[in-house]
Protein backbone atom coordinates (compact mmCIF):
# COMPACT_ATOMS: atom_id res chain seq x y z
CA UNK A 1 -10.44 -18.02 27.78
CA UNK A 2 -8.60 -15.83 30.29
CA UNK A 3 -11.50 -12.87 29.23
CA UNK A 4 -14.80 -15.60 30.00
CA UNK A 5 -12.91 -16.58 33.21
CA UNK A 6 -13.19 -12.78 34.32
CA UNK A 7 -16.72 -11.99 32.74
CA UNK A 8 -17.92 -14.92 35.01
CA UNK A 9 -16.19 -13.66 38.14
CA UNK A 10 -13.55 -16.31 38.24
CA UNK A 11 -10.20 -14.70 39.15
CA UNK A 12 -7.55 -16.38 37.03
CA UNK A 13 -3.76 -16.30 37.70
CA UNK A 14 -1.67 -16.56 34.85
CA UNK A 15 2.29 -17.30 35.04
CA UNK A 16 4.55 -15.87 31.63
CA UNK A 17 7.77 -17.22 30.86
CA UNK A 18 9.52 -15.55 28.41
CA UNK A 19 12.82 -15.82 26.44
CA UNK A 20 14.77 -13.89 23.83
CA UNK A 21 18.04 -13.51 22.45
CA UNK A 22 19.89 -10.94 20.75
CA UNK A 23 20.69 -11.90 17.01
CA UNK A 24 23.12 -10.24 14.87
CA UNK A 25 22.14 -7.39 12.24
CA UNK A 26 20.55 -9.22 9.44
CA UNK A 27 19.82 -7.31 5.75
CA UNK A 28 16.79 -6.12 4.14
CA UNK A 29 16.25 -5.83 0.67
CA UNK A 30 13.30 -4.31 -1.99
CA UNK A 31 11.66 -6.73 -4.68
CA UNK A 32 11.52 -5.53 -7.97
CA UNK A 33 10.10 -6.55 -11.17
CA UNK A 34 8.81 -4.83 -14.28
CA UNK A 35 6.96 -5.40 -17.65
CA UNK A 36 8.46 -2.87 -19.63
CA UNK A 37 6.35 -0.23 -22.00
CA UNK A 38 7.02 0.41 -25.80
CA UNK A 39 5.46 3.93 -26.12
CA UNK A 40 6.33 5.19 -22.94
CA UNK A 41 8.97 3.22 -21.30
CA UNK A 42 9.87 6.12 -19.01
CA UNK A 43 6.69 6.47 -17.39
CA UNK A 44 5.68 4.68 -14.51
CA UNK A 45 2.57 2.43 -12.91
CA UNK A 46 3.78 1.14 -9.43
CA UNK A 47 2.14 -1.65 -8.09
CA UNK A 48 3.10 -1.02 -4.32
CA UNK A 49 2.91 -3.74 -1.40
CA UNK A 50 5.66 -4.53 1.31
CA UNK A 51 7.75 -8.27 1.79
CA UNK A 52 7.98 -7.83 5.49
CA UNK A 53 6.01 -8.63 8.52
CA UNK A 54 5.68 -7.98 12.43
CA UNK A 55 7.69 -11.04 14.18
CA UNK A 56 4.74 -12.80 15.64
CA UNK A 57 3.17 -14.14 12.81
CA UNK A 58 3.96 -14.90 9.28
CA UNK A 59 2.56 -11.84 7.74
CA UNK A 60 -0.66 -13.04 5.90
CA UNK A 61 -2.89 -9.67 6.22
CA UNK A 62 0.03 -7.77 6.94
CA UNK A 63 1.09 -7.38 4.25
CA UNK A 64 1.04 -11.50 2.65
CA UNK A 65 -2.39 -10.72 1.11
CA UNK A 66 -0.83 -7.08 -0.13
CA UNK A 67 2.21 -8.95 -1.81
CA UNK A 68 -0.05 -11.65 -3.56
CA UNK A 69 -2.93 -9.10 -5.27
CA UNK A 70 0.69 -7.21 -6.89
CA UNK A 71 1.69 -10.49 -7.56
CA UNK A 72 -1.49 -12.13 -9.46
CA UNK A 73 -2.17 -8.60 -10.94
CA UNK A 74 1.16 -8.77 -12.19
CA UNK A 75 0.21 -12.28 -14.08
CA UNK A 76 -2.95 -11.57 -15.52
CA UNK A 77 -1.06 -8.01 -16.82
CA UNK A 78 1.90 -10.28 -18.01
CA UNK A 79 -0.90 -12.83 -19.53
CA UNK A 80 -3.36 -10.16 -21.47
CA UNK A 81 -1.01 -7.36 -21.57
CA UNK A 82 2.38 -8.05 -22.61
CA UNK A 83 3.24 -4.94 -24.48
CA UNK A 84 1.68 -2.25 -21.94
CA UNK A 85 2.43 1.49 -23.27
CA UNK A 86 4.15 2.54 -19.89
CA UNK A 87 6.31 0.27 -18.17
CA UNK A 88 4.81 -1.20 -14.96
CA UNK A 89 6.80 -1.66 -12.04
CA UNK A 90 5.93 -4.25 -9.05
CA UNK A 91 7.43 -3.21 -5.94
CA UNK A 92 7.73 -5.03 -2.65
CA UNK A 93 8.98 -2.76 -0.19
CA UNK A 94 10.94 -4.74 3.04
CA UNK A 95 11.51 -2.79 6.17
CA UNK A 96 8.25 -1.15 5.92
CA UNK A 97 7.32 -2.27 9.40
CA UNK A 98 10.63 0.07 10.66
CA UNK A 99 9.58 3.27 9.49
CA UNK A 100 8.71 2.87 5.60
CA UNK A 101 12.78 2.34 4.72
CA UNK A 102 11.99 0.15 1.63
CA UNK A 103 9.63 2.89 -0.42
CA UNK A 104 11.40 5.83 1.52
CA UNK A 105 15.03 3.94 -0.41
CA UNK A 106 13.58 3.29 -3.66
CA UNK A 107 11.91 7.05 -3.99
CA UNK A 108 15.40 8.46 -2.78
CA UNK A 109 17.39 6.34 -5.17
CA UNK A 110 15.08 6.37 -8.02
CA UNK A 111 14.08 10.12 -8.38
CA UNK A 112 13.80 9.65 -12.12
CA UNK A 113 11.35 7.03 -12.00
CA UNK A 114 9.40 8.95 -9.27
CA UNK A 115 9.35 11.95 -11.26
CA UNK A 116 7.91 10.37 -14.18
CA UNK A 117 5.63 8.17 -12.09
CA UNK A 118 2.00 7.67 -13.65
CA UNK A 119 0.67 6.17 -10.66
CA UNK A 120 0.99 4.51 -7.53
CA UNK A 121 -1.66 1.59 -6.26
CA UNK A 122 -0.73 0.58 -2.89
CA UNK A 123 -2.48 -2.46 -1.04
CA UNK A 124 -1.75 -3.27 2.83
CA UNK A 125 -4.56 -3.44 6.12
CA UNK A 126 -5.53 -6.64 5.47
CA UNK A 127 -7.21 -9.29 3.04
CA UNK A 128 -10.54 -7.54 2.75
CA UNK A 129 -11.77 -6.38 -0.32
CA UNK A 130 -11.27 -3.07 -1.24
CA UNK A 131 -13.45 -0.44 0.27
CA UNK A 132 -12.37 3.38 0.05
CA UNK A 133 -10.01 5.43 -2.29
CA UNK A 134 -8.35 8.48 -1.14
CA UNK A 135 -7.54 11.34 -4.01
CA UNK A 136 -4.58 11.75 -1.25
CA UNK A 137 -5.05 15.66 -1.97
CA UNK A 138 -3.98 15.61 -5.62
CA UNK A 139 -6.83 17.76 -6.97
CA UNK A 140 -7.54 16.50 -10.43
CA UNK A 141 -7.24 12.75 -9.13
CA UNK A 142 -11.10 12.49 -9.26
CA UNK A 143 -11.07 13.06 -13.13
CA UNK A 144 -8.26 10.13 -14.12
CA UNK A 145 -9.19 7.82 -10.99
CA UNK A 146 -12.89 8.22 -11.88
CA UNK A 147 -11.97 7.19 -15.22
CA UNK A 148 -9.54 4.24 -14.78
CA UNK A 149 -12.14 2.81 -12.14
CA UNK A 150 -14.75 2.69 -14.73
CA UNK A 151 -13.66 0.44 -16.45
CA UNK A 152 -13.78 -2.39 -13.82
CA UNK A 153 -16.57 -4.24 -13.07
CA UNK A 154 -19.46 -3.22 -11.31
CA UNK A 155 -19.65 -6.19 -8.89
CA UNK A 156 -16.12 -5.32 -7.72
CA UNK A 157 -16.55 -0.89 -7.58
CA UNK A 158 -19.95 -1.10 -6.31
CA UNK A 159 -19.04 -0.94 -2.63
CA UNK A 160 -15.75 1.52 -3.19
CA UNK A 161 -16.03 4.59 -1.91
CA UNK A 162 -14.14 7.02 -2.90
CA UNK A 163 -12.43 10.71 -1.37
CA UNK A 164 -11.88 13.44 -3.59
CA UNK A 165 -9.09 15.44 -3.52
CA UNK A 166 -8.73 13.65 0.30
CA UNK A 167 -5.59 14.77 2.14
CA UNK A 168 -2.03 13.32 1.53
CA UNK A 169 -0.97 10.59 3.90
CA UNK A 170 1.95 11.06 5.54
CA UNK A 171 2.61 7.77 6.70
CA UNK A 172 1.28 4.09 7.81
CA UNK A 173 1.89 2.51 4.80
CA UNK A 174 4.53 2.83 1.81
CA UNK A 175 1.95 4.97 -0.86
CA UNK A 176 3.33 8.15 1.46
CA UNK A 177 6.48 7.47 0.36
CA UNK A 178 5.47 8.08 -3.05
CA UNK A 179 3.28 10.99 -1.91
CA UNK A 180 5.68 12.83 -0.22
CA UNK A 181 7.56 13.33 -3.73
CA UNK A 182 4.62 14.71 -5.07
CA UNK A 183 3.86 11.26 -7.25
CA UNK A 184 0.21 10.51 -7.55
CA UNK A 185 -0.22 7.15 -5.18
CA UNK A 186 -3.39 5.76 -4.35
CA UNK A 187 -4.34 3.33 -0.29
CA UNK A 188 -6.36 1.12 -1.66
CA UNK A 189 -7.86 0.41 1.73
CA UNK A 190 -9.86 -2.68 2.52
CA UNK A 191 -12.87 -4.05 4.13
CA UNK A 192 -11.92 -4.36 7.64
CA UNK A 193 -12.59 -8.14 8.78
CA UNK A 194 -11.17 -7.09 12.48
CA UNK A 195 -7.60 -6.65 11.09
CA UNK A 196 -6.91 -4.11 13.77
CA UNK A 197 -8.35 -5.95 16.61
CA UNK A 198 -7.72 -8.80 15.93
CA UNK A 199 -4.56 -10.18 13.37
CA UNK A 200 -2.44 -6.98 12.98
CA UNK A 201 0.71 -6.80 14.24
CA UNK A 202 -0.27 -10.44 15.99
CA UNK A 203 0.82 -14.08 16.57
CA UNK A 204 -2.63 -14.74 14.73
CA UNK A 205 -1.47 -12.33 11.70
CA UNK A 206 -1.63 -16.40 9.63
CA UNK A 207 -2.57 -18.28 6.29
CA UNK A 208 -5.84 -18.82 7.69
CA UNK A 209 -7.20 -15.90 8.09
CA UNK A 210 -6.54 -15.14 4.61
CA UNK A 211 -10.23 -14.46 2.33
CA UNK A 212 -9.54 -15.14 -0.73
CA UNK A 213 -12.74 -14.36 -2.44
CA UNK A 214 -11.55 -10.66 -1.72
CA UNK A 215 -8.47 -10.98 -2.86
CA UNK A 216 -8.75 -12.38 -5.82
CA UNK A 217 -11.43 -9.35 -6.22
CA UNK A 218 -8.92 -6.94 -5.62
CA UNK A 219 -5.89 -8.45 -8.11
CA UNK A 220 -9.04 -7.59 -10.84
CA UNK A 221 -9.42 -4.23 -9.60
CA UNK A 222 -5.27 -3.89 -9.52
CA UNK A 223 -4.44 -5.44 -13.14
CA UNK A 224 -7.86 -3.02 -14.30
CA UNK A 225 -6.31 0.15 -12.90
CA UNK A 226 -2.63 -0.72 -13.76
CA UNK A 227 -3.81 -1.54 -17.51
CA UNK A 228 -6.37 2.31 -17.81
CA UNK A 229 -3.11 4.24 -16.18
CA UNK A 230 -0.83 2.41 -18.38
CA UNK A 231 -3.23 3.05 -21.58
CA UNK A 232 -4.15 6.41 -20.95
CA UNK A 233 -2.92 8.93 -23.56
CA UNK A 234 -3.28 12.03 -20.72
CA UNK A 235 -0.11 12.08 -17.92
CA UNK A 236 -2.07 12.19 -14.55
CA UNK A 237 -1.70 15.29 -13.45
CA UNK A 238 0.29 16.36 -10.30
CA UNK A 239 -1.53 19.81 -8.86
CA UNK A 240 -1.95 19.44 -4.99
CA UNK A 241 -4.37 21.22 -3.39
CA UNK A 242 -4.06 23.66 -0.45
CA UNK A 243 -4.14 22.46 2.84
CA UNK A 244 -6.33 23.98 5.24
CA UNK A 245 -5.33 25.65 8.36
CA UNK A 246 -5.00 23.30 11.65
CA UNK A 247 -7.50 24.46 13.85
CA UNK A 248 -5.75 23.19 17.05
CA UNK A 249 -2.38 25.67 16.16
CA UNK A 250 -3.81 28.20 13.87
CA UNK A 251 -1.01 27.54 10.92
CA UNK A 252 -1.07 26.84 7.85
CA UNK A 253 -1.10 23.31 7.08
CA UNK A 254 2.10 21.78 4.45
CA UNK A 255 2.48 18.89 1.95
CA UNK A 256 4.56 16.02 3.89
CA UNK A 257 7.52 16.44 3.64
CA UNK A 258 9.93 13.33 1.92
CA UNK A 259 11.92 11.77 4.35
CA UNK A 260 15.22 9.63 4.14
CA UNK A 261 15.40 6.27 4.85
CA UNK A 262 17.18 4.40 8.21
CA UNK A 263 19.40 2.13 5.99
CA UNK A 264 21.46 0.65 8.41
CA UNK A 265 18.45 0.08 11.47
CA UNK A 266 19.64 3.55 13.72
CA UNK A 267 23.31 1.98 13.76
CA UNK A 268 25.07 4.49 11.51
């Protein structure tokens, strides 16, 4: 309203009253579940979204919608695939919105599981279906990616597009985590439905704005990929490519580089 009132030449005063308090130090925690394999037990699929949200809304785009598709994927894998051949792990990362501390913890804690990690499909900006794949710079991702999405539907891969070898992400959401141990782990980034203009990081971030139409899409495309990784008899292989040189500083360009968690919110 305030924006019309300008665009009309009206010259609206607006009065804020704000108030806050200071509460104490409260815990966050990681959410954890697993189906467990019986051929490969120690080998890993990661379904990868994060519990927590910016304080002004509830968290339905960021990352609600995330959470759910691991969540519904995780039934339908539970409902037609009870005995997968790798175990498959569903994590929900909290403290993401701090600086990545849930993913950055678990990879630090778990470096067994990371180093035997098949796969990492990560899902977080916003409830759109999903529209690009990033190889993340692992070079051969293009041959088992290319394969595993195959297999889904056509109505659902028709409008991915995908970026072989890409570059590795070295942050915004909790697959860099992942990446930064050299474990193969996939953004699958979404349609955009003004999540950046408009609910992220907002008071309007709600249940409403949820579509679910595109995320019920995308638990199909998650529980498709999960069950290929999980199936195939090949280990998806790890060889990063070399980065180019930055043209603004003339050096050589490096992999990120895996970085510790804040576990106690700067206090320590």
């Amino acid at each position: 309203m305030l924006y019309r009132l300008v665009e009309s030449g009206s010259k609206p005063q607006i009065r804020i009253q704000a108030e806050s308090k200071e509460l104490k130090n409260a815990p966050t925690f990681n959410t954890v579940a697993q189906i467990k394999g019986t051929e490969k037990p120690e080998e890993y699929v990661v379904l990868s979204a994060h519990f927590d949200s910016w304080d002004g809304g509830t968290g339905a785009t960021d990352n609600g919608t995330g959470t759910i598709v691991m969540m519904e994927a995780m039934r339908i894998l539970k409902k037609m695939y009870p005995n997968p051949k790798r175990t498959i792990i569903a994590g929900h990362w909290g403290s993401e919105e701090q600086g990545l501390n849930g993913s950055r913890a678990f990879v630090a804690d778990h470096p067994e599981i990371v180093k035997n990690i098949q796969a990492v499909f990560n899902q977080d900006n916003g409830t759109g279906r999903v529209v690009n794949i990033s190889g993340q710079g692992f070079l051969h991702a293009y041959d088992y990616l290319g394969r595993w999405l195959s297999a889904a539907p056509r109505e659902i891969t028709s409008g991915i597009e995908t970026n072989f070898p890409g570059f590795p992400g070295g942050g915004g959401s909790d697959h860099a985590s992942f990446v930064a141990a050299g474990a193969p782990a996939f953004m699958l980034s979404s349609l955009n439905w003004s999540y950046g203009t408009y609910t992220w990081h907002t008071n309007r971030d709600t249940y409403d704005k949820i579509v679910f139409d595109d995320v019920r899409s995308n638990a199909i495309l998650v529980a498709i990929l999960a069950y290929k990784a999980s199936e195939d008899p090949a280990t998806a292989n790890r060889e990063r490519i070399v980065l180019p040189v930055d043209s603004r500083t003339g050096e050589q360009r490096t992999w990120p580089e895996q970085r510790e968690p804040t576990r106690k919110g700067g206090l320590d």
